[in-house]
C-alpha atoms as a PDB file:
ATOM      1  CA  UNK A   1      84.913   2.231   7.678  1.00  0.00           C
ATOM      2  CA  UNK A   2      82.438   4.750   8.212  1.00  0.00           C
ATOM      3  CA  UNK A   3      81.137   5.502  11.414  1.00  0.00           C
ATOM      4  CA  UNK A   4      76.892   5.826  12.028  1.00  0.00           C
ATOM      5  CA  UNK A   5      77.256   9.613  12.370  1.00  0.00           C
ATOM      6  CA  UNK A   6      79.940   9.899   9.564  1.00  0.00           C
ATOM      7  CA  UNK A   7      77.210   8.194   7.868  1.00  0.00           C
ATOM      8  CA  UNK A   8      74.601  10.973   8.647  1.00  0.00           C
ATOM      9  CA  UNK A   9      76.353  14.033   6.859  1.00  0.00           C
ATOM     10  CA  UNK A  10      77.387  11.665   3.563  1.00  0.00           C
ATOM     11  CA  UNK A  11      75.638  13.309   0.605  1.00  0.00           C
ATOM     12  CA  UNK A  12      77.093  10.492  -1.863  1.00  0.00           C
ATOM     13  CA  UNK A  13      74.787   9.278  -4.577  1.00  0.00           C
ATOM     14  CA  UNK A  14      72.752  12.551  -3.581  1.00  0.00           C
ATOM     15  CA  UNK A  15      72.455  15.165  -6.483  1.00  0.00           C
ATOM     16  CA  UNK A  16      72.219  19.123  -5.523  1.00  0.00           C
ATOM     17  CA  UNK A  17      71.610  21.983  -7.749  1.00  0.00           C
ATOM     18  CA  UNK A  18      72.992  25.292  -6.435  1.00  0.00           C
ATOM     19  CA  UNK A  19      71.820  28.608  -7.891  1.00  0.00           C
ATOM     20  CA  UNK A  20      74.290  31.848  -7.865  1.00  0.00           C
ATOM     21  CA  UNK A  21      76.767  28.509  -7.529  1.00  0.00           C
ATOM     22  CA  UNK A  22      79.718  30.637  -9.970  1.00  0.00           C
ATOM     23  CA  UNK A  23      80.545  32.812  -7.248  1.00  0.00           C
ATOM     24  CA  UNK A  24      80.817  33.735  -3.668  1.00  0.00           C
ATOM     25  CA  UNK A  25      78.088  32.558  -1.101  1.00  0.00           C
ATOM     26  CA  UNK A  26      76.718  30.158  -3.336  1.00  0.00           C
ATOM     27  CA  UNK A  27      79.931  28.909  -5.070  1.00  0.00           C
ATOM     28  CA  UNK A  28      81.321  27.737  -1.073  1.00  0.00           C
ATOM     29  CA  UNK A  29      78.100  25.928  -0.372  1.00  0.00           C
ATOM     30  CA  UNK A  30      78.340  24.406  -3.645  1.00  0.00           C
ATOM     31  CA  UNK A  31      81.842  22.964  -2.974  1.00  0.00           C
ATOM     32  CA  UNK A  32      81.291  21.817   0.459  1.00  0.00           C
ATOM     33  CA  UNK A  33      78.129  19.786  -0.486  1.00  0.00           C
ATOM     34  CA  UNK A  34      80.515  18.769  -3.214  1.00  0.00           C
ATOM     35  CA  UNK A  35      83.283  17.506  -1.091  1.00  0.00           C
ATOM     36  CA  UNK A  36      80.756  15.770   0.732  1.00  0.00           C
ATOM     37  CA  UNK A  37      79.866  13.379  -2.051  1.00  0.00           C
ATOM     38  CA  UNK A  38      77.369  15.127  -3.510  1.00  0.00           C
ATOM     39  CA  UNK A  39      77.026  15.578  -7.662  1.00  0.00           C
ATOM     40  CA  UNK A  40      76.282  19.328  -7.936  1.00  0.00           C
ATOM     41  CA  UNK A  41      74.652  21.512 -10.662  1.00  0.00           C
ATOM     42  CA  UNK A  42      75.281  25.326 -10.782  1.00  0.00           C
ATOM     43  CA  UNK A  43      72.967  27.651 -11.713  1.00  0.00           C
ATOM     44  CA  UNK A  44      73.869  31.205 -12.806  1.00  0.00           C
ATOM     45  CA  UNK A  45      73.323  33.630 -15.481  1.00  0.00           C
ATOM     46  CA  UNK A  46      76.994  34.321 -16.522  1.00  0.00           C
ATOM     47  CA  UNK A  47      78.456  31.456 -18.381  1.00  0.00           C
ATOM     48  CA  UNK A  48      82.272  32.284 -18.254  1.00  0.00           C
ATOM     49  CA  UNK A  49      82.350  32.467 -14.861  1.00  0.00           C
ATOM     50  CA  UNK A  50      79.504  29.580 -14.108  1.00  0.00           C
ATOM     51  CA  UNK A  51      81.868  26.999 -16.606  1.00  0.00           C
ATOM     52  CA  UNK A  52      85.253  28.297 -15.101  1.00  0.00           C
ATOM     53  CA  UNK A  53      83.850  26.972 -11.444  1.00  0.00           C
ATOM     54  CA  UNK A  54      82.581  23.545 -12.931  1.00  0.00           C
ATOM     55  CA  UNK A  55      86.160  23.344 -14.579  1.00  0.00           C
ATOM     56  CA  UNK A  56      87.468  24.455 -11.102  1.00  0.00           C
ATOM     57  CA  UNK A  57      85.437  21.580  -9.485  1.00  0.00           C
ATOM     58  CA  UNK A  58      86.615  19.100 -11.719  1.00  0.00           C
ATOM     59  CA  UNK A  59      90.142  19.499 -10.993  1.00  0.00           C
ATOM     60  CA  UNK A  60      89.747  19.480  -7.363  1.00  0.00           C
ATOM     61  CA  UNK A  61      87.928  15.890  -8.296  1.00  0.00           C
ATOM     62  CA  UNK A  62      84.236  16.933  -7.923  1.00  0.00           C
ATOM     63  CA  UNK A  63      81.412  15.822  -9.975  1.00  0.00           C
ATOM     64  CA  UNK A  64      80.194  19.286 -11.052  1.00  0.00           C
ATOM     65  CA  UNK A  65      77.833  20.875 -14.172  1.00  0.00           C
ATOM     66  CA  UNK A  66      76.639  23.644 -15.350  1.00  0.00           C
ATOM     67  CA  UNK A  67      73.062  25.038 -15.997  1.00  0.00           C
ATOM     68  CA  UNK A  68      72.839  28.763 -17.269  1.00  0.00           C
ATOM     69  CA  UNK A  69      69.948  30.425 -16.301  1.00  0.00           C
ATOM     70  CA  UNK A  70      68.475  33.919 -15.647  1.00  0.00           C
ATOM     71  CA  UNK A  71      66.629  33.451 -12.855  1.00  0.00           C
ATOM     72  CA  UNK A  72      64.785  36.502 -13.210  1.00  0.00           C
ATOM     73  CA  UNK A  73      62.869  35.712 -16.309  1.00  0.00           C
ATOM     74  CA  UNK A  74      60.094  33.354 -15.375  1.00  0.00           C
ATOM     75  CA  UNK A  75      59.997  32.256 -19.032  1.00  0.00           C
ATOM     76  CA  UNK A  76      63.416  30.429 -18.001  1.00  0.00           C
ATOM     77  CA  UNK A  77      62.123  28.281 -15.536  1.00  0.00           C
ATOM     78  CA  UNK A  78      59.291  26.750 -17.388  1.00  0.00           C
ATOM     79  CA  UNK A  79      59.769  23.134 -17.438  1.00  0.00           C
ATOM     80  CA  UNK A  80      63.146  23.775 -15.054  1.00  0.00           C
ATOM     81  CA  UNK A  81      62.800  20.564 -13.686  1.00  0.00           C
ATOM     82  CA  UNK A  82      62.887  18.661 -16.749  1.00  0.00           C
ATOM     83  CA  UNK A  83      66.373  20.549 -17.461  1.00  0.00           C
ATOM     84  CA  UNK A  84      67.329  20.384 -14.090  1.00  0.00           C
ATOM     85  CA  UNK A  85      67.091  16.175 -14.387  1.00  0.00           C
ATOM     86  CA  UNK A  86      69.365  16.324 -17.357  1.00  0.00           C
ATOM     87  CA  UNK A  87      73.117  16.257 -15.544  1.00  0.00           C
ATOM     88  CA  UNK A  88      72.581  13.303 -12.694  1.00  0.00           C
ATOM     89  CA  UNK A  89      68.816  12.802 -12.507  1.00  0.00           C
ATOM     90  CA  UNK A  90      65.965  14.491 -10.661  1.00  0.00           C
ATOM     91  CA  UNK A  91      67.893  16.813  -7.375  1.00  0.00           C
ATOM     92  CA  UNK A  92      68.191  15.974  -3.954  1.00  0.00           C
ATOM     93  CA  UNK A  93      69.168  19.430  -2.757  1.00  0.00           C
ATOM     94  CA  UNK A  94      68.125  22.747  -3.769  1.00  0.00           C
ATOM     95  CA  UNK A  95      69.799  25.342  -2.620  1.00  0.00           C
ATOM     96  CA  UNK A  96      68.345  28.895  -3.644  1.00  0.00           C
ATOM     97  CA  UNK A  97      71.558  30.880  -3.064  1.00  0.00           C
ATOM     98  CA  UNK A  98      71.638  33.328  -6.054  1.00  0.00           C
ATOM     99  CA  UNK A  99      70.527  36.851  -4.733  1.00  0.00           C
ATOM    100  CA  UNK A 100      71.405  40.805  -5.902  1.00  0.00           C
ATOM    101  CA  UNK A 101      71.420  44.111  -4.045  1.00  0.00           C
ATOM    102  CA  UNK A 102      70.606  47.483  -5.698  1.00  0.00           C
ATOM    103  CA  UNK A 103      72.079  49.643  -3.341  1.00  0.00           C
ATOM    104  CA  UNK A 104      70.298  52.576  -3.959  1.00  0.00           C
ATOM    105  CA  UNK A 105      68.239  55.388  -1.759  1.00  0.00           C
ATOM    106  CA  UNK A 106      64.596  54.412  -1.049  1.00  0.00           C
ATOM    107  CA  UNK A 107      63.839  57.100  -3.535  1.00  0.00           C
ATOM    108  CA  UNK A 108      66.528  56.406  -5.437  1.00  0.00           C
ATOM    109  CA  UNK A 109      65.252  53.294  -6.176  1.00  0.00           C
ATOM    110  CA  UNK A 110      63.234  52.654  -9.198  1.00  0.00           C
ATOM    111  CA  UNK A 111      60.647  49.935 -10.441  1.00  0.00           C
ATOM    112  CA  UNK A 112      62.971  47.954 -12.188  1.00  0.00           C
ATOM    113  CA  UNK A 113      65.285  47.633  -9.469  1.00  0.00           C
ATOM    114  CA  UNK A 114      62.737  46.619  -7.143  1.00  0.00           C
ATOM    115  CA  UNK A 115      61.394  44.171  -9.687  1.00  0.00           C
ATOM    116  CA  UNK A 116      64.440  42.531 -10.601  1.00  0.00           C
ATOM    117  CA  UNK A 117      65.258  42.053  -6.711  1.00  0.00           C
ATOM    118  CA  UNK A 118      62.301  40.078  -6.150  1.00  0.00           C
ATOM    119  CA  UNK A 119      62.173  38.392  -9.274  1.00  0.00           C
ATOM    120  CA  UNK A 120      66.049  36.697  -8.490  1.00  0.00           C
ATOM    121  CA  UNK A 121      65.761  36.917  -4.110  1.00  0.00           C
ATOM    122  CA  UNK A 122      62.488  35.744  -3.373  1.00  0.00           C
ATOM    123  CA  UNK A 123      60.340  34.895  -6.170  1.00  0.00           C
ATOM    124  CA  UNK A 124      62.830  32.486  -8.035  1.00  0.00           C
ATOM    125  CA  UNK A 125      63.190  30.110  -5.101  1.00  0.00           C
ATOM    126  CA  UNK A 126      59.494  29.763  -5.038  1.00  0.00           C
ATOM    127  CA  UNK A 127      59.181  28.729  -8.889  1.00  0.00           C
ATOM    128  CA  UNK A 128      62.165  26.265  -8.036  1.00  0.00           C
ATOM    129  CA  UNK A 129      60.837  24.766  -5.373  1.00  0.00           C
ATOM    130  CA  UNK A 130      57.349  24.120  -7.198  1.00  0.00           C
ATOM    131  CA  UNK A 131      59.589  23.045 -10.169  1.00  0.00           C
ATOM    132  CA  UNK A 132      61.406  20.178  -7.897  1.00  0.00           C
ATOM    133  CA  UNK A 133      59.983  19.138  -4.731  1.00  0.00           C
ATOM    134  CA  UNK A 134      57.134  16.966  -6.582  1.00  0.00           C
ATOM    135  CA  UNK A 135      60.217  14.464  -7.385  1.00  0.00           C
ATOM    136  CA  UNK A 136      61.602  14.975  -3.979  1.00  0.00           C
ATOM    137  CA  UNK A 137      58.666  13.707  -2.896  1.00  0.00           C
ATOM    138  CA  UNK A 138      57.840  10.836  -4.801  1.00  0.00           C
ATOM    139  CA  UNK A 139      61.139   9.484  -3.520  1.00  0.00           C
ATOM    140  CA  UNK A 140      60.060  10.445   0.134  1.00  0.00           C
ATOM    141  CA  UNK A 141      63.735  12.853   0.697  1.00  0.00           C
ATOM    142  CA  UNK A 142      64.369  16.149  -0.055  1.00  0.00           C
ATOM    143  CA  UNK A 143      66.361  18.987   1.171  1.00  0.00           C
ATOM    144  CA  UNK A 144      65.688  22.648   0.537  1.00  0.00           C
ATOM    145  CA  UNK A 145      68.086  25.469   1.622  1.00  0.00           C
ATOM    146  CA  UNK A 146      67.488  29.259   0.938  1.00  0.00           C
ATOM    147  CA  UNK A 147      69.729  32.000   1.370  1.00  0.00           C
ATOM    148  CA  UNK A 148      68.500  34.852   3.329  1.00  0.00           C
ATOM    149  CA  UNK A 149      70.498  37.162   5.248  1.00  0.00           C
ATOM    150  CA  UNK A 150      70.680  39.808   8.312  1.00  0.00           C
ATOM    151  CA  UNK A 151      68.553  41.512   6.696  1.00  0.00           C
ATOM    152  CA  UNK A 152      65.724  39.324   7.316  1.00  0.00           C
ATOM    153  CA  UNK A 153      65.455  41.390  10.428  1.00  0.00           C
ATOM    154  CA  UNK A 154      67.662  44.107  10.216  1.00  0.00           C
ATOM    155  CA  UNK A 155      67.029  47.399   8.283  1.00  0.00           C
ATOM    156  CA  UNK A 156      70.292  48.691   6.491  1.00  0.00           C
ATOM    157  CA  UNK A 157      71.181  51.371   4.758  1.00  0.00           C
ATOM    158  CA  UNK A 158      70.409  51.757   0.393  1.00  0.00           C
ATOM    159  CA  UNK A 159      68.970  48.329   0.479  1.00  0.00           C
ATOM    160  CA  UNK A 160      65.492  48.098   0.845  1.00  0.00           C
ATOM    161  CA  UNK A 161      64.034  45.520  -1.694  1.00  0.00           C
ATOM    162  CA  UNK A 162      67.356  43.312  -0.805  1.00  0.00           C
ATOM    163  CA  UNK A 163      65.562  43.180   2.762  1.00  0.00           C
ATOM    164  CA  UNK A 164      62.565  43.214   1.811  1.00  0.00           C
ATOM    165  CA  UNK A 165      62.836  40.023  -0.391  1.00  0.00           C
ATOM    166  CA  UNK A 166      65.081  38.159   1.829  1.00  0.00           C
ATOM    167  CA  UNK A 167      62.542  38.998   4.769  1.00  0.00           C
ATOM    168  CA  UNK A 168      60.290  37.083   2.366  1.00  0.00           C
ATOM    169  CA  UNK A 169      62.455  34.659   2.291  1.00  0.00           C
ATOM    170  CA  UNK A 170      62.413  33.806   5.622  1.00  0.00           C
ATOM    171  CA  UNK A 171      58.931  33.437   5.791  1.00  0.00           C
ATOM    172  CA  UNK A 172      59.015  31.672   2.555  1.00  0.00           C
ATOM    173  CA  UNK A 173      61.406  29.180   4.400  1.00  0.00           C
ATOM    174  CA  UNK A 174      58.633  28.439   6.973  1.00  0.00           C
ATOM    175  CA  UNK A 175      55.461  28.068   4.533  1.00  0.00           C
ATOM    176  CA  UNK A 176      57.266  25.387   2.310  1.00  0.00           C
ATOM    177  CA  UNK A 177      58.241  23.379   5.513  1.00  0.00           C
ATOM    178  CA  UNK A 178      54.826  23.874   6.536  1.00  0.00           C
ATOM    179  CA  UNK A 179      53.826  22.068   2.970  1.00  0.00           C
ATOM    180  CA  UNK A 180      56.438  19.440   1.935  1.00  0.00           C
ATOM    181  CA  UNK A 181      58.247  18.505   5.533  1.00  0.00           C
ATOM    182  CA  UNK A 182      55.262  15.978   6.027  1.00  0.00           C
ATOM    183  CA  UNK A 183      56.794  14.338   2.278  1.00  0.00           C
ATOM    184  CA  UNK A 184      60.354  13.917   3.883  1.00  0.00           C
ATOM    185  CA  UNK A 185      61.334  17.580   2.529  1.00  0.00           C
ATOM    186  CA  UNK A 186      62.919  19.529   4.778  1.00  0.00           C
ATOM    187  CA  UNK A 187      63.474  23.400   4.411  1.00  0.00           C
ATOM    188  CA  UNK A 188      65.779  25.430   6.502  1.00  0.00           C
ATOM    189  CA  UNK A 189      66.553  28.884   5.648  1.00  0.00           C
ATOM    190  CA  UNK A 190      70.898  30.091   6.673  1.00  0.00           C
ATOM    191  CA  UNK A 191      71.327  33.476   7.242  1.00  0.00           C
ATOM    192  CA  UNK A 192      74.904  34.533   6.436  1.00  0.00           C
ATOM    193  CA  UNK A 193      76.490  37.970   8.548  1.00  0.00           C
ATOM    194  CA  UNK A 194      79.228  39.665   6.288  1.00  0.00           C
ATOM    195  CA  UNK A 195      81.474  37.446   3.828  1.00  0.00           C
ATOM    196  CA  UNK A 196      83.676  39.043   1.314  1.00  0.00           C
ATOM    197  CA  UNK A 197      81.496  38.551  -2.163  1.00  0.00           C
ATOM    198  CA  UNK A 198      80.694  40.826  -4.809  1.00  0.00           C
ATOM    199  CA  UNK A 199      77.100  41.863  -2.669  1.00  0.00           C
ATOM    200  CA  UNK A 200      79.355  42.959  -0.185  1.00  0.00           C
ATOM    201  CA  UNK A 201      82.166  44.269  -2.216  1.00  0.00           C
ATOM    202  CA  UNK A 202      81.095  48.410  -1.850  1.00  0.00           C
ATOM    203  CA  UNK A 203      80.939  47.985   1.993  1.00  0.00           C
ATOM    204  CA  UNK A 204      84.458  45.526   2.353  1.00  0.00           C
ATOM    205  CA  UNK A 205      86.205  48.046   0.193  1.00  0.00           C
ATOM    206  CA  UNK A 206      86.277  50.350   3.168  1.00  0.00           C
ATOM    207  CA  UNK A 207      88.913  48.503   5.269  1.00  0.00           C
ATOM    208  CA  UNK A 208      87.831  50.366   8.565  1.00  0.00           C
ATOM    209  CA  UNK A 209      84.323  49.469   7.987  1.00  0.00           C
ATOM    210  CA  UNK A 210      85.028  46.443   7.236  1.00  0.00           C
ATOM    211  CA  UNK A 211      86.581  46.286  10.856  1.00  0.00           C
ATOM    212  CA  UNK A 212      83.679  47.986  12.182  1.00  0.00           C
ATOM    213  CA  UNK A 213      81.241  45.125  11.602  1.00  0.00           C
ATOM    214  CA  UNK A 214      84.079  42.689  12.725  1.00  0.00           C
ATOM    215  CA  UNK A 215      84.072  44.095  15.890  1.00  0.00           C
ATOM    216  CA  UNK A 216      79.616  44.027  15.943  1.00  0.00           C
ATOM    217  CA  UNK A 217      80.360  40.544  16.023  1.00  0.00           C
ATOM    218  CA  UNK A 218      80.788  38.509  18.864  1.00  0.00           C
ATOM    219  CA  UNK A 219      83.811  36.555  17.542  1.00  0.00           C
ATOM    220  CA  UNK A 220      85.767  39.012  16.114  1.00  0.00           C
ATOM    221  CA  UNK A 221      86.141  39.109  12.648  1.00  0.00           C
ATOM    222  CA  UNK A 222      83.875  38.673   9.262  1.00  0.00           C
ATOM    223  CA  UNK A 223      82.762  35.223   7.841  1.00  0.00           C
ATOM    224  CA  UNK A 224      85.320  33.431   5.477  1.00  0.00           C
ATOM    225  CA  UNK A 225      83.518  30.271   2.819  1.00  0.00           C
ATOM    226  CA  UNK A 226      84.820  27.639   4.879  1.00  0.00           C
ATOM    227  CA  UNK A 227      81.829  28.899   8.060  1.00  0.00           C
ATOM    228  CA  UNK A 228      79.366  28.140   5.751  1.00  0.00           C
ATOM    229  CA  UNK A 229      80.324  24.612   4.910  1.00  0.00           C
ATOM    230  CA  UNK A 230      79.066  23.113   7.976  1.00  0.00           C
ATOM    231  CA  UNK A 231      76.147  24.506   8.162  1.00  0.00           C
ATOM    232  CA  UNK A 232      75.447  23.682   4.483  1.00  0.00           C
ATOM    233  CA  UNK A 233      76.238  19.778   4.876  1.00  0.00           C
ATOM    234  CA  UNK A 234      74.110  19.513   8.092  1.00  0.00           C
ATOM    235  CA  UNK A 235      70.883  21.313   6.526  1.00  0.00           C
ATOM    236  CA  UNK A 236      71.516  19.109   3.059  1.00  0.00           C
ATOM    237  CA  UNK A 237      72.038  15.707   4.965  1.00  0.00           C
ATOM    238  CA  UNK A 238      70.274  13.340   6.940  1.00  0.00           C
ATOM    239  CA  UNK A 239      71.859  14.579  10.162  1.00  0.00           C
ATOM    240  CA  UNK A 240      68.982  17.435   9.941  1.00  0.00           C
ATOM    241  CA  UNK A 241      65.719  14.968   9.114  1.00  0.00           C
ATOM    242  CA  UNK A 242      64.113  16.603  12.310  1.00  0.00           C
ATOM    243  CA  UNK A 243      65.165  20.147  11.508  1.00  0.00           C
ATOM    244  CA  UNK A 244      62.399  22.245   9.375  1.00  0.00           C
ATOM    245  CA  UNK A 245      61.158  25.975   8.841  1.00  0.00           C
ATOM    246  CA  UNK A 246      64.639  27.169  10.870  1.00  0.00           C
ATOM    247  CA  UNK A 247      66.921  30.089   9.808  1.00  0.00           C
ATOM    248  CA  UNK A 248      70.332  29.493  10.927  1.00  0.00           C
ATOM    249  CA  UNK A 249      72.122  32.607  11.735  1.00  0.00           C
ATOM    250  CA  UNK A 250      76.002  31.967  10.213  1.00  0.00           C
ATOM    251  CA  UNK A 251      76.891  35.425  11.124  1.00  0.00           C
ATOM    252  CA  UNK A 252      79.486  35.798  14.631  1.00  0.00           C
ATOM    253  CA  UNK A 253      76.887  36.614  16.664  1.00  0.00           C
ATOM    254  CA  UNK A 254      75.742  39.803  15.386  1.00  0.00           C
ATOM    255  CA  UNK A 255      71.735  38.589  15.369  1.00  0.00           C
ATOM    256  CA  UNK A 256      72.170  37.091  18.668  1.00  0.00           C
ATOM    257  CA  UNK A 257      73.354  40.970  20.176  1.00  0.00           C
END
């Protein structure tokens, strides 16, 4: 028998659609909200690998499909909600968790990498949520997570529109709770430190600077997918109804230094 507070992080019956949900960041949030009883949809733009998770899903007993979708056409995402109802019904949960980095010198950098940064990192998870939280809100429940990162306050190196969009995001985070929380939507923004995923694949490659930023943390080490999964299931469930326009920092400790 469940308990009250089992009760409050049970997403069953609840239907979340995940973007970037083939892979990495997005693909362990995706499975946690999953495993919590949740009926997931994945968003991505490379089929193969977006079916192979759903198929991965499956066999671990999930209920799991797949949307493709290039985020960074806006043309896609006309009428995304009517698509997005197609699966399980009208989502829950959106979680905007797709996201690229050009990692390039500012001057490096041209206009089409800046363009498609935004497009995917900031400006797609403001179509979505204008695409889905007028359902959430005729049912008076809604949960909306986005992605950010560090970088929402820290400057790195060869990566300036990935912090400049997911500083965006951030604030993004805090207008749409300023809109929709008063509808029962909630929006809460986690920030991730370093996980091993293809973003972070040219700076993990180097083994001692990998170790470097595990020792900037305050635990010890870098972020594995199973740190995120809490987070994930308290921001999507009803244990976080009076939690809105936060950014939770899953990173060690390294924002908190």
């Amino acid at each position: 028998m469940q308990t009250r507070v089992s009760r409050l992080f049970d997403l069953s019956g609840r239907v979340a659609l995940v973007t970037g949900g083939n892979s990495g960041i997005g693909k362990a949030i995706a499975g946690a909200l999953a495993g919590a009883g949740a009926r997931v949809v994945l968003v991505a733009r490379r089929q193969a690998e977006l079916h192979a998770t759903v198929q991965e899903f499956q066999r671990d007993g999930m209920v799991a499909h797949a949307l493709p979708c290039d985020l960074a056409e806006r043309a896609a995402l006309q009428g995304f909600a009517e698509r997005a109802c197609l699966p399980f019904g009208a989502p829950d949960i959106l979680v905007n968790a797709s996201g690229i980095n050009v990692r390039k010198s500012f001057e490096g950098t041209c206009d089409e990498d800046w363009d498609r940064t935004i497009a995917i990192n900031l400006t797609a998870p403001f179509l979505l949520t204008r695409e889905l939280a007028p359902a959430m809100r005729e049912r008076r429940w809604g949960r909306i997570i986005n992605i950010t990162s560090l970088q929402c306050l820290r400057a790195y190196p060869d990566s300036a529109p990935y912090g400049a969009s997911k500083g965006g995001l951030m604030q993004l985070t805090r207008a749409i709770a300023e809109y929709w929380s008063k509808s029962g939507i909630t929006c809460n923004a986690i920030a991730p430190g370093f996980f091993a995923t293809a973003l972070t694949a040219p700076v993990m490659a180097d083994p001692a600077r990998a170790q470097e930023i595990a020792r900037g943390t305050m635990i010890g080490r870098n972020g594995e997918p199973a740190d995120l999964h809490g987070a994930a299931i308290f921001l999507a469930s009803d244990a976080s109804a009076y939690v809105t326009g936060q950014t939770l920092f899953v990173d060690g400790g390294i924002s908190a230094r």
